[in-house]
N, C-alpha and C. Protein backbone atom coordinates (compact mmCIF):
# COMPACT_ATOMS: atom_id res chain seq x y z
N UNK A 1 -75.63 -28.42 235.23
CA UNK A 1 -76.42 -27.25 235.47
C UNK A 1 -76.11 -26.21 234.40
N UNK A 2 -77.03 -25.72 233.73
CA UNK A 2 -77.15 -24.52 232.43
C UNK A 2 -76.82 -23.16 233.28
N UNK A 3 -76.35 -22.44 232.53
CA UNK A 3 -75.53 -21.41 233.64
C UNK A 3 -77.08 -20.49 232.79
N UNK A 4 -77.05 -19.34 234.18
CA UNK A 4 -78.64 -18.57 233.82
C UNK A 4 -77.89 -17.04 233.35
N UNK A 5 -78.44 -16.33 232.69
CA UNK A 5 -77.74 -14.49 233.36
C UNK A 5 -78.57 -14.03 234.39
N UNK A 6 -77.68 -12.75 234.84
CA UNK A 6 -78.26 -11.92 235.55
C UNK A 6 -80.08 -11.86 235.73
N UNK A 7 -80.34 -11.56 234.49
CA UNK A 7 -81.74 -11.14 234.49
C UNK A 7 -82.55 -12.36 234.76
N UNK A 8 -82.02 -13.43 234.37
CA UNK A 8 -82.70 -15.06 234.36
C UNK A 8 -83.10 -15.13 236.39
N UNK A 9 -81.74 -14.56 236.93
CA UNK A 9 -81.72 -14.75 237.86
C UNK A 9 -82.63 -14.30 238.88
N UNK A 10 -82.44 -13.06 238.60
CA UNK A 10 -83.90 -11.92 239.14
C UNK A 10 -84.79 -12.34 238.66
N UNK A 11 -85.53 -12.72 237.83
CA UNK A 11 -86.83 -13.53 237.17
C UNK A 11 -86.83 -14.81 238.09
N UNK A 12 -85.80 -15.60 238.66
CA UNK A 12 -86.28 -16.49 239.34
C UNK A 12 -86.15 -16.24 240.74
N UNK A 13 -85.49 -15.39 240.91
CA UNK A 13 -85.10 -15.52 242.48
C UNK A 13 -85.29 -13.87 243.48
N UNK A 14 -85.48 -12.85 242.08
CA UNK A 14 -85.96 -11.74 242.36
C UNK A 14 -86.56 -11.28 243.39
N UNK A 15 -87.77 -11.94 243.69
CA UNK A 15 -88.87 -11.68 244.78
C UNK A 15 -88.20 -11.39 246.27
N UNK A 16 -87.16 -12.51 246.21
CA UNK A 16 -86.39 -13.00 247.68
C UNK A 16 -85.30 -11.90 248.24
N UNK A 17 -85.05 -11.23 247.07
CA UNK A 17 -84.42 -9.96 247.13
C UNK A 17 -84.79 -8.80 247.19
N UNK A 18 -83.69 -8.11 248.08
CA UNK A 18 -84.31 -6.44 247.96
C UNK A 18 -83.22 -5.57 247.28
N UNK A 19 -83.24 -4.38 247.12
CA UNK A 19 -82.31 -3.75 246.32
C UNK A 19 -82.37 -3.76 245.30
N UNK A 20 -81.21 -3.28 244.40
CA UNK A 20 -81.07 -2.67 242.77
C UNK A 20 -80.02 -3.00 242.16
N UNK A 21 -79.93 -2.65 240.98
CA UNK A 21 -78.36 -3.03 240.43
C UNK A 21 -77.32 -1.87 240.88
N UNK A 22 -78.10 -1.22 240.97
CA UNK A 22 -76.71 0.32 241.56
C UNK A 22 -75.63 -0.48 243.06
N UNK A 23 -76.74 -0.84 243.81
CA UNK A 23 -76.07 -1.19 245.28
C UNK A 23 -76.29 -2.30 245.39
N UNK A 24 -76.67 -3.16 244.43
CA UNK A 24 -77.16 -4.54 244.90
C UNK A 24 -77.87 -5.32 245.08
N UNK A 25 -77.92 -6.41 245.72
CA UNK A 25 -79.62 -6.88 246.33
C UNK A 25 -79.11 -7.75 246.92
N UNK A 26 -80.10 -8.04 248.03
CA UNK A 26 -79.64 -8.68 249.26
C UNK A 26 -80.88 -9.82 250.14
N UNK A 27 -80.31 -10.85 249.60
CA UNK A 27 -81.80 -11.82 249.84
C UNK A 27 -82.24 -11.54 251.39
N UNK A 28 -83.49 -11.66 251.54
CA UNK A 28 -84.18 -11.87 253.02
C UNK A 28 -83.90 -13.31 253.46
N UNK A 29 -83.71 -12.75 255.05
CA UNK A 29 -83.48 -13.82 255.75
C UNK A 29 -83.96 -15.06 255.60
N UNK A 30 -83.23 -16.06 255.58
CA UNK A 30 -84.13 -17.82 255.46
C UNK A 30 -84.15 -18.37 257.15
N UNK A 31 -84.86 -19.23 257.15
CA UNK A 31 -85.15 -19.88 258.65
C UNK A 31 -84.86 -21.10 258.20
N UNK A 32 -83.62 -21.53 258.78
CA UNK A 32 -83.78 -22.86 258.90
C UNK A 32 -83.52 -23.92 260.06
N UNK A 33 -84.66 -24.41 260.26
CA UNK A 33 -85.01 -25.22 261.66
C UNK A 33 -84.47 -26.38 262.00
N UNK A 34 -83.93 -26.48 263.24
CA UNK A 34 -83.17 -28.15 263.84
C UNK A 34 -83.35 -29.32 262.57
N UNK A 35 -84.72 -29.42 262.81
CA UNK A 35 -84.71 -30.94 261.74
C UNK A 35 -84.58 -30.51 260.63
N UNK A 36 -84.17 -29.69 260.06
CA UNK A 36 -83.97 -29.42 258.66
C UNK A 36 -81.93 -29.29 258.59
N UNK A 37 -81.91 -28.91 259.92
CA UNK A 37 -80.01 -28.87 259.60
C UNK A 37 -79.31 -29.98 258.55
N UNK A 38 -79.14 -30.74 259.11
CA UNK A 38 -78.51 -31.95 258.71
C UNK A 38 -78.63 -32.45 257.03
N UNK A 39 -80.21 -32.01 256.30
CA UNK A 39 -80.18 -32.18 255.42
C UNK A 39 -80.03 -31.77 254.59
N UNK A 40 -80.00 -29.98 255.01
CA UNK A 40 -79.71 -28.67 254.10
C UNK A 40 -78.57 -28.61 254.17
N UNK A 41 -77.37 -29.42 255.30
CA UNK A 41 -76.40 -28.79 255.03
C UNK A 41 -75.40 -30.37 254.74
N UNK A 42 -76.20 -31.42 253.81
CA UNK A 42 -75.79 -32.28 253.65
C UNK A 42 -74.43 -33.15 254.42
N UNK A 43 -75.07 -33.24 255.78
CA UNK A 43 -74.38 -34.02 256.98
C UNK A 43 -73.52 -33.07 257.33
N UNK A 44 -73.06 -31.95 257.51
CA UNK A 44 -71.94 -31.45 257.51
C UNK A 44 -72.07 -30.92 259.00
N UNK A 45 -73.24 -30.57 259.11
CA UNK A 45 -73.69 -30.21 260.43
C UNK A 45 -75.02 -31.01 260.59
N UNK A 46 -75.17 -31.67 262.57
CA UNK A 46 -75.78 -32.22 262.70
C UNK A 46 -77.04 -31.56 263.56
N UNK A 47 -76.47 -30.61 264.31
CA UNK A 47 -77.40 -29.87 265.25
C UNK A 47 -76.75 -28.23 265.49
N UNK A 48 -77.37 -27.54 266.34
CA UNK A 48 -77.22 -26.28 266.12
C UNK A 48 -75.51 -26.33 267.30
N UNK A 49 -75.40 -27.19 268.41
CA UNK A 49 -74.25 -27.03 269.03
C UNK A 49 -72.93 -27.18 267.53
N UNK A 50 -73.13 -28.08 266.74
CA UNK A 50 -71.97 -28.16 266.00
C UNK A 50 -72.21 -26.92 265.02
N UNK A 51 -73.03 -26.09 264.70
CA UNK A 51 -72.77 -25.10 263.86
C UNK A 51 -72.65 -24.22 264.66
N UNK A 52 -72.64 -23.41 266.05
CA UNK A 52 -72.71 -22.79 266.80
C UNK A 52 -70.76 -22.92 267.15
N UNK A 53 -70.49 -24.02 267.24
CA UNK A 53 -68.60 -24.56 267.15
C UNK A 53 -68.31 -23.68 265.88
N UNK A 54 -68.69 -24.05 265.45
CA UNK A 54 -68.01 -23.86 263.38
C UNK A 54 -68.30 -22.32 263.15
N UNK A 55 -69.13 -21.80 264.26
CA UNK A 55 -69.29 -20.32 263.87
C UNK A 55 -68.51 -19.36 264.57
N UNK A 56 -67.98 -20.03 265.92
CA UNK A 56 -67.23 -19.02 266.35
C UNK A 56 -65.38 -19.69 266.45
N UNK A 57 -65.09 -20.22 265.06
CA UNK A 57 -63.83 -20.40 264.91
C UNK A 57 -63.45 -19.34 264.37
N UNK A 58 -62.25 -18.99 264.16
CA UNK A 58 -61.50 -17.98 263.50
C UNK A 58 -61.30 -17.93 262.45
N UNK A 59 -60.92 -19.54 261.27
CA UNK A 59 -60.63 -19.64 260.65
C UNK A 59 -61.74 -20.07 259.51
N UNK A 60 -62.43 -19.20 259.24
CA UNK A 60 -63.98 -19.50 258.28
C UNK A 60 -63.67 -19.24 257.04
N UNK A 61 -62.18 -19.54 256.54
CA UNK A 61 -61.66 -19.39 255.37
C UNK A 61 -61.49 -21.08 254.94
N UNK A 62 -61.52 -22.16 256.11
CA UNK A 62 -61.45 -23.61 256.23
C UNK A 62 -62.60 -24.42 255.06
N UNK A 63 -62.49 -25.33 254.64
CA UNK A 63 -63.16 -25.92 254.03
C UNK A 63 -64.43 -26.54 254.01
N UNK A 64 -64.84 -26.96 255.44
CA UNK A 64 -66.00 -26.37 255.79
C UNK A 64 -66.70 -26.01 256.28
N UNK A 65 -66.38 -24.76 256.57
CA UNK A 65 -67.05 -23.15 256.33
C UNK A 65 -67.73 -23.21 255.01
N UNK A 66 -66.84 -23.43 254.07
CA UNK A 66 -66.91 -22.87 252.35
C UNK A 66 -67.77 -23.98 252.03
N UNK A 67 -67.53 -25.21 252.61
CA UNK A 67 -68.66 -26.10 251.74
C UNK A 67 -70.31 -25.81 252.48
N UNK A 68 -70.30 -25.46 254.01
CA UNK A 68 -71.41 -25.45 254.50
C UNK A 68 -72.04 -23.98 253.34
N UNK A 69 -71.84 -23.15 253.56
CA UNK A 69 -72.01 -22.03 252.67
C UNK A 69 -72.78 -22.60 251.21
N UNK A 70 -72.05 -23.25 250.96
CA UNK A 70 -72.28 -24.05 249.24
C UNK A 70 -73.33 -24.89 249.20
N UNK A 71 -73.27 -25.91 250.47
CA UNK A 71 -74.70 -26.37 251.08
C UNK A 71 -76.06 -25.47 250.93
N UNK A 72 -75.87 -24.48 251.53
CA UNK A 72 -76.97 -23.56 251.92
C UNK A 72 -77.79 -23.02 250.68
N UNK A 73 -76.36 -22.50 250.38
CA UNK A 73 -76.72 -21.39 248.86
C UNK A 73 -77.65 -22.44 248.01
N UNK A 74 -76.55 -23.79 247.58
CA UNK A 74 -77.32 -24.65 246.76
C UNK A 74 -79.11 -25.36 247.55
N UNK A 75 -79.26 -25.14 248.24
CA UNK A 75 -80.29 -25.44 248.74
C UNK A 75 -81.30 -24.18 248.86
N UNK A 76 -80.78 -23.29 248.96
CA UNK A 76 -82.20 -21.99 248.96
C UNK A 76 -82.14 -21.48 247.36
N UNK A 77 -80.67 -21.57 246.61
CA UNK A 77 -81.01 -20.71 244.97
C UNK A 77 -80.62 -21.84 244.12
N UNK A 78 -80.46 -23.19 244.41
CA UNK A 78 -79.96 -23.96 243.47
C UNK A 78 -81.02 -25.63 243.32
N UNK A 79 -80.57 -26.23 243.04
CA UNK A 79 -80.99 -27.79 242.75
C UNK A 79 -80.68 -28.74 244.15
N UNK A 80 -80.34 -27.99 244.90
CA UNK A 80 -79.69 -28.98 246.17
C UNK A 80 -78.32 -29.38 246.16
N UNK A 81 -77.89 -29.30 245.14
CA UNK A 81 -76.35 -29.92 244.35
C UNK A 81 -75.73 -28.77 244.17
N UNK A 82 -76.23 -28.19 243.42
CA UNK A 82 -75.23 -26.86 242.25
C UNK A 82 -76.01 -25.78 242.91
N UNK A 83 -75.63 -24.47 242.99
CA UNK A 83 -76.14 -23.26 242.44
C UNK A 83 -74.61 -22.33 241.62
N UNK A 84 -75.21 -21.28 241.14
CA UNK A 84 -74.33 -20.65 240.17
C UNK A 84 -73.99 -19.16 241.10
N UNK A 85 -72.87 -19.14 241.27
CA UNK A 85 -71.80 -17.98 242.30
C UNK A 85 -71.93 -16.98 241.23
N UNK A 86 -71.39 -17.50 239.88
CA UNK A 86 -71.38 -15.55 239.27
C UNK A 86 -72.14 -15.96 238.15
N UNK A 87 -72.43 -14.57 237.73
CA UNK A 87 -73.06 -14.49 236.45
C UNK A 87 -72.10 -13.41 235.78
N UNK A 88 -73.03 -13.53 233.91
CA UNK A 88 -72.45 -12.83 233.23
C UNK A 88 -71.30 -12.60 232.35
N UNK A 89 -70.80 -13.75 232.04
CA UNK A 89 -69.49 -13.84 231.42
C UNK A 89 -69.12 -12.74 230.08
N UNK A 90 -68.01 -12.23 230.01
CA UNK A 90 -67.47 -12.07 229.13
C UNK A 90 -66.93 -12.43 228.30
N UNK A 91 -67.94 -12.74 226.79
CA UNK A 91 -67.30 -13.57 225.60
C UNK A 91 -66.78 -14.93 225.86
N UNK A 92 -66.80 -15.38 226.83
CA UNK A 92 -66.35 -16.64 226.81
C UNK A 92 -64.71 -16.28 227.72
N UNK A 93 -64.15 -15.42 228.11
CA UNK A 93 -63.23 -14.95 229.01
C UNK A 93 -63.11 -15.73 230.17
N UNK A 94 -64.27 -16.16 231.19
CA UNK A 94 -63.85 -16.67 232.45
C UNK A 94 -64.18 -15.29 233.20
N UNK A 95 -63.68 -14.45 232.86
CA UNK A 95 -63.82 -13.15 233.81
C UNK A 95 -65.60 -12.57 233.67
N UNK A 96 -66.45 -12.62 235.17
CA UNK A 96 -67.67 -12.11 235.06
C UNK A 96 -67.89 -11.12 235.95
N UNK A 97 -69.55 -10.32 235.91
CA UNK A 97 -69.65 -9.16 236.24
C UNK A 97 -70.67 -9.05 237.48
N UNK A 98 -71.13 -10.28 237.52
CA UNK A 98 -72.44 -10.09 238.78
C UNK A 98 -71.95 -11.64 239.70
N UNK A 99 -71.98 -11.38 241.05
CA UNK A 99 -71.83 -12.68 241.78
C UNK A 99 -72.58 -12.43 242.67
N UNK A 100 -72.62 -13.93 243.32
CA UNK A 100 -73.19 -13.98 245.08
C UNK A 100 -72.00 -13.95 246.64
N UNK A 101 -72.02 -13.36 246.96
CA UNK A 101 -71.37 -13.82 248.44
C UNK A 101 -72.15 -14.55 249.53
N UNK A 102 -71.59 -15.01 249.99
CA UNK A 102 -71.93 -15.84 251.42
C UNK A 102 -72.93 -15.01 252.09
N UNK A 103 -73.12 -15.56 252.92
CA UNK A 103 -74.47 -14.97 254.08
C UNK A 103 -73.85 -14.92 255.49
N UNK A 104 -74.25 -14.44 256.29
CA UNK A 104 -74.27 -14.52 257.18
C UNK A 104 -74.87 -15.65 258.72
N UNK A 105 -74.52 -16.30 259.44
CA UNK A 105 -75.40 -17.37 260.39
C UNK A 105 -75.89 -16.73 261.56
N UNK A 106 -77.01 -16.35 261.81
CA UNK A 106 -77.11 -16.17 263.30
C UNK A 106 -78.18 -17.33 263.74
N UNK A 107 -77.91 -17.42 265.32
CA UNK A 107 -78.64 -18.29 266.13
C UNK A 107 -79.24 -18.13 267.39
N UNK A 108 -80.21 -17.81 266.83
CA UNK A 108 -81.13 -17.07 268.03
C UNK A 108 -81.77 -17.51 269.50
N UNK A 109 -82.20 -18.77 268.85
CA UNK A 109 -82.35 -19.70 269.85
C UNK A 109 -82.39 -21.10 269.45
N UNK A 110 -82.62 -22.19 270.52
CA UNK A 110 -82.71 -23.47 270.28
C UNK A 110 -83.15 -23.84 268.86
N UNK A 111 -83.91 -23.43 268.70
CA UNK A 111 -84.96 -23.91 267.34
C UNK A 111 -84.24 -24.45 265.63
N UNK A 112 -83.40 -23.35 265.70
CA UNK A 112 -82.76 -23.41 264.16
C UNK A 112 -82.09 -22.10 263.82
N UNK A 113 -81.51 -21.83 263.31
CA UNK A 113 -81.02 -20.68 262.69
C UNK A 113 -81.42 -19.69 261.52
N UNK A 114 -80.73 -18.34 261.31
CA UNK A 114 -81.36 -17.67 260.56
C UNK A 114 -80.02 -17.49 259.36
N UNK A 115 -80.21 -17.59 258.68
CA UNK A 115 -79.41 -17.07 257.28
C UNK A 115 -79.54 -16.06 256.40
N UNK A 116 -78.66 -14.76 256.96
CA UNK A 116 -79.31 -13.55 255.90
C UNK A 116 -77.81 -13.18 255.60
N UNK A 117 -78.48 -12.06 254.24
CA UNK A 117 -77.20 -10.80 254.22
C UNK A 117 -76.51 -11.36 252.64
N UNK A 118 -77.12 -12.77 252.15
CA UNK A 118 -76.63 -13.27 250.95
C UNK A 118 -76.90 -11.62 249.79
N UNK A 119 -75.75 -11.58 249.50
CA UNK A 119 -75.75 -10.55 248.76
C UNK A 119 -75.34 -10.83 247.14
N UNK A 120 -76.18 -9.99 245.87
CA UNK A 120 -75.83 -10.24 244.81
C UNK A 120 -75.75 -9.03 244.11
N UNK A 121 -74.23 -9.17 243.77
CA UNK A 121 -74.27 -7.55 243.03
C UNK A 121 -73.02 -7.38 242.13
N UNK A 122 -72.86 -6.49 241.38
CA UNK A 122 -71.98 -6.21 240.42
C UNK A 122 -70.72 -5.70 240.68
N UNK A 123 -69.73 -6.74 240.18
CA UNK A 123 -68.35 -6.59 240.62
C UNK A 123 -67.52 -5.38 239.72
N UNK A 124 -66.85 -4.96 239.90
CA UNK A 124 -65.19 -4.05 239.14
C UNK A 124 -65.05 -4.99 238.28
C-alpha cells in the first residue's frame, strides 16, 4: 500500500468527514449490519452477541479489540487489508503529524451496529 498525505486523504475520504484542520474531523457514523459482521471484521466476530462480549470487557487495550478496530478502519478507509493510521511524515523521520483514532461501537438493536467518532486530526 502507497502511503497517501493528508490532503490525498481528504480528497478521498473528505466527504465522510466533518470538521477542519484546527479541531479535526470526525467521520459520520457507518452502519454495519448482522450479515455483514463476520466479513468486515474478518472472522473475528461472528454476530452481534460476540461483539456486544468484546465491548463490555475492560481490557480493550487486548489484541482483539486492536485488530477488530484495524478490521473496520481497513474496510471503511482502506483496501480491506491495509488502511494508513498516520499521515505526513517528517523527512523520512518516522515521526508524523496527522493520524486516525479508533471509533467508537454502539449497538442499538438486533440488526447490526453503528461505528462513529473515527477521528482524524493533527497531533503535537
Amino acid at each position: 500500500m502507497q502511503e497517501i498525505t493528508k490532503q490525498e486523504f481528504l480528497e478521498k475520504f473528505g466527504s465522510r468527514f466533518s470538521g477542519n484542520d484546527i479541531n479535526g474531523y470526525v467521520l459520520e457514523s457507518v452502519y454495519i449490519s448482522v450479515a455483514d459482521i463476520n466479513n468486515l471484521t474478518n472472522g473475528i466476530i461472528e454476530n452481534l452477541n460476540q461483539l456486544s462480549a468484546m465491548c463490555n470487557l475492560d481490557a480493550h487495550d487486548n489484541d482483539d479489540w486492536i485488530e477488530l478496530h484495524n478490521c473496520l478502519l481497513a474496510n471503511i478507509l482502506g483496501d480491506g487489508e491495509n488502511y494508513q493510521g498516520s499521515y505526513e511524515e517528517y523527512s523520512g523521520s518516522g515521526d508524523y503529524n496527522w493520524y486516525l483514532d479508533f471509533g467508537s461501537i454502539e449497538i442499538p438493536h438486533k440488526k447490526g451496529f453503528i461505528y462513529s467518532g473515527v477521528r482524524f486530526y493533527q497531533g503535537d
